[in-house]
Protein backbone atom coordinates (compact mmCIF):
# COMPACT_ATOMS: atom_id res chain seq x y z
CA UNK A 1 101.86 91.70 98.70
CA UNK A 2 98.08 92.12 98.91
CA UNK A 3 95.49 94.23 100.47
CA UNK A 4 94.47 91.58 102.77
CA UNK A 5 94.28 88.00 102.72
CA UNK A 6 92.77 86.27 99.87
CA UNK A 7 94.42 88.57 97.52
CA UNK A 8 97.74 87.21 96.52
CA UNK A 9 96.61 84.03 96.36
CA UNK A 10 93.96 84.47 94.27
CA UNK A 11 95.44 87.06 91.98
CA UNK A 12 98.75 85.19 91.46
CA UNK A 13 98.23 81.58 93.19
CA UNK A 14 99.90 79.44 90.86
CA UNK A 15 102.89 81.43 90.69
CA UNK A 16 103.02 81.58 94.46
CA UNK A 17 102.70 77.70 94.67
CA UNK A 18 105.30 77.04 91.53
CA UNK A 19 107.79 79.44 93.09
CA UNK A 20 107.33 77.55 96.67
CA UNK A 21 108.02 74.14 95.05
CA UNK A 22 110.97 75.11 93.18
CA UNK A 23 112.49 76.03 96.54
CA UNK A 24 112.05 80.12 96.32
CA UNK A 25 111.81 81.51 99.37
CA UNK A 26 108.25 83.03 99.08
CA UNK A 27 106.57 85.57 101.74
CA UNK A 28 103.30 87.23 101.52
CA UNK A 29 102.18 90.22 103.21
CA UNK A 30 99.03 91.74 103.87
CA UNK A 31 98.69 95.02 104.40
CA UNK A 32 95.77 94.25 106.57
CA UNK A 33 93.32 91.93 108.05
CA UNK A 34 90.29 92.59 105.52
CA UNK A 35 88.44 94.62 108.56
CA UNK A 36 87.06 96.49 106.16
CA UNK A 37 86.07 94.27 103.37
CA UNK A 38 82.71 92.75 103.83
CA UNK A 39 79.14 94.45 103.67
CA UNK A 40 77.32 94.50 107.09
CA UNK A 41 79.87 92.69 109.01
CA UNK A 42 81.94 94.66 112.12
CA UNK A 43 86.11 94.76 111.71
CA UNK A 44 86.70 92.06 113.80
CA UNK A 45 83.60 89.68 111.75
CA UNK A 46 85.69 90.40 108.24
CA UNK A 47 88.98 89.95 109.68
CA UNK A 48 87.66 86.52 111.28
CA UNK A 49 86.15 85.34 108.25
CA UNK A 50 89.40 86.49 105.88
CA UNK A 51 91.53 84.99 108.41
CA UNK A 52 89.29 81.69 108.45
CA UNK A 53 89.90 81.45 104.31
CA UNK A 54 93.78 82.10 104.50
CA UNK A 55 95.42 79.99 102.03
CA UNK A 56 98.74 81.42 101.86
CA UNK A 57 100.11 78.97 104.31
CA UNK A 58 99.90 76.33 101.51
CA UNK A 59 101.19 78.25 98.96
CA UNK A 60 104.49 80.32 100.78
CA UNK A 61 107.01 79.91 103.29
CA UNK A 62 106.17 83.03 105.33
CA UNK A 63 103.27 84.90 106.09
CA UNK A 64 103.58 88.72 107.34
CA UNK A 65 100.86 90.93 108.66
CA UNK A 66 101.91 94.33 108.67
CA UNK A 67 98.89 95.67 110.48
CA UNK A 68 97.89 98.43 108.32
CA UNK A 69 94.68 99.81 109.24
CA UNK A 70 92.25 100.28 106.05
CA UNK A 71 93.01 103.84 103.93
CA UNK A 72 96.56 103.85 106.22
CA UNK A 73 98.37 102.45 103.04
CA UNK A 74 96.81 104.67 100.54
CA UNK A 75 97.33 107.94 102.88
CA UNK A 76 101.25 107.51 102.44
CA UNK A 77 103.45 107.15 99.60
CA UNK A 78 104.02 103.18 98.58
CA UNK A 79 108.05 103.48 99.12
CA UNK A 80 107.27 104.92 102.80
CA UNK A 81 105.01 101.09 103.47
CA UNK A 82 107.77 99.31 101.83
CA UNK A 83 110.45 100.52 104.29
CA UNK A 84 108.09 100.23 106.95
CA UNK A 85 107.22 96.72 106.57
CA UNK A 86 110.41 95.80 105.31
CA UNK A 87 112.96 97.90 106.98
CA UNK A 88 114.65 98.46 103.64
């Protein structure tokens, strides 16, 4: 799980990738697009340009956006995402 994309997969990339070829079956989520993540750019220009650099594809069977909206995740304790994302 990572704040948006470009963060699991470049905090813990090789695991991701060596769990995905042993057969695991590996999902990342983002909490959200990166809207909010780039100096000078608009919402939609960060999200375009995180979701242009998405890697996860190549290193996890599933992808999830759980369309948090930047500070939404930090507002609320973590178990209260989990379940929401989740459903567990």
């Amino acid at each position: 799980m990572g704040g948006h994309p470009d963060d699991p997969e470049s905090g813990c990339g090789g695991t991701l990738a060596r769990y995905t070829a042993l057969g695991a079956g590996v999902t990342i989520v983002y909490l959200t697009r990166g809207e909010a993540g780039i100096p000078r750019k608009s919402h939609d220009e960060a999200a375009a340009i995180r979701a242009a650099n998405w890697s996860g594809w190549l290193l996890a069977e599933e992808e999830r956006l759980s369309g948090e909206k930047p500070g939404e995740t930090a507002a609320r304790p973590a178990r209260e995402t989990i379940h929401r994302i989740f459903g567990v």
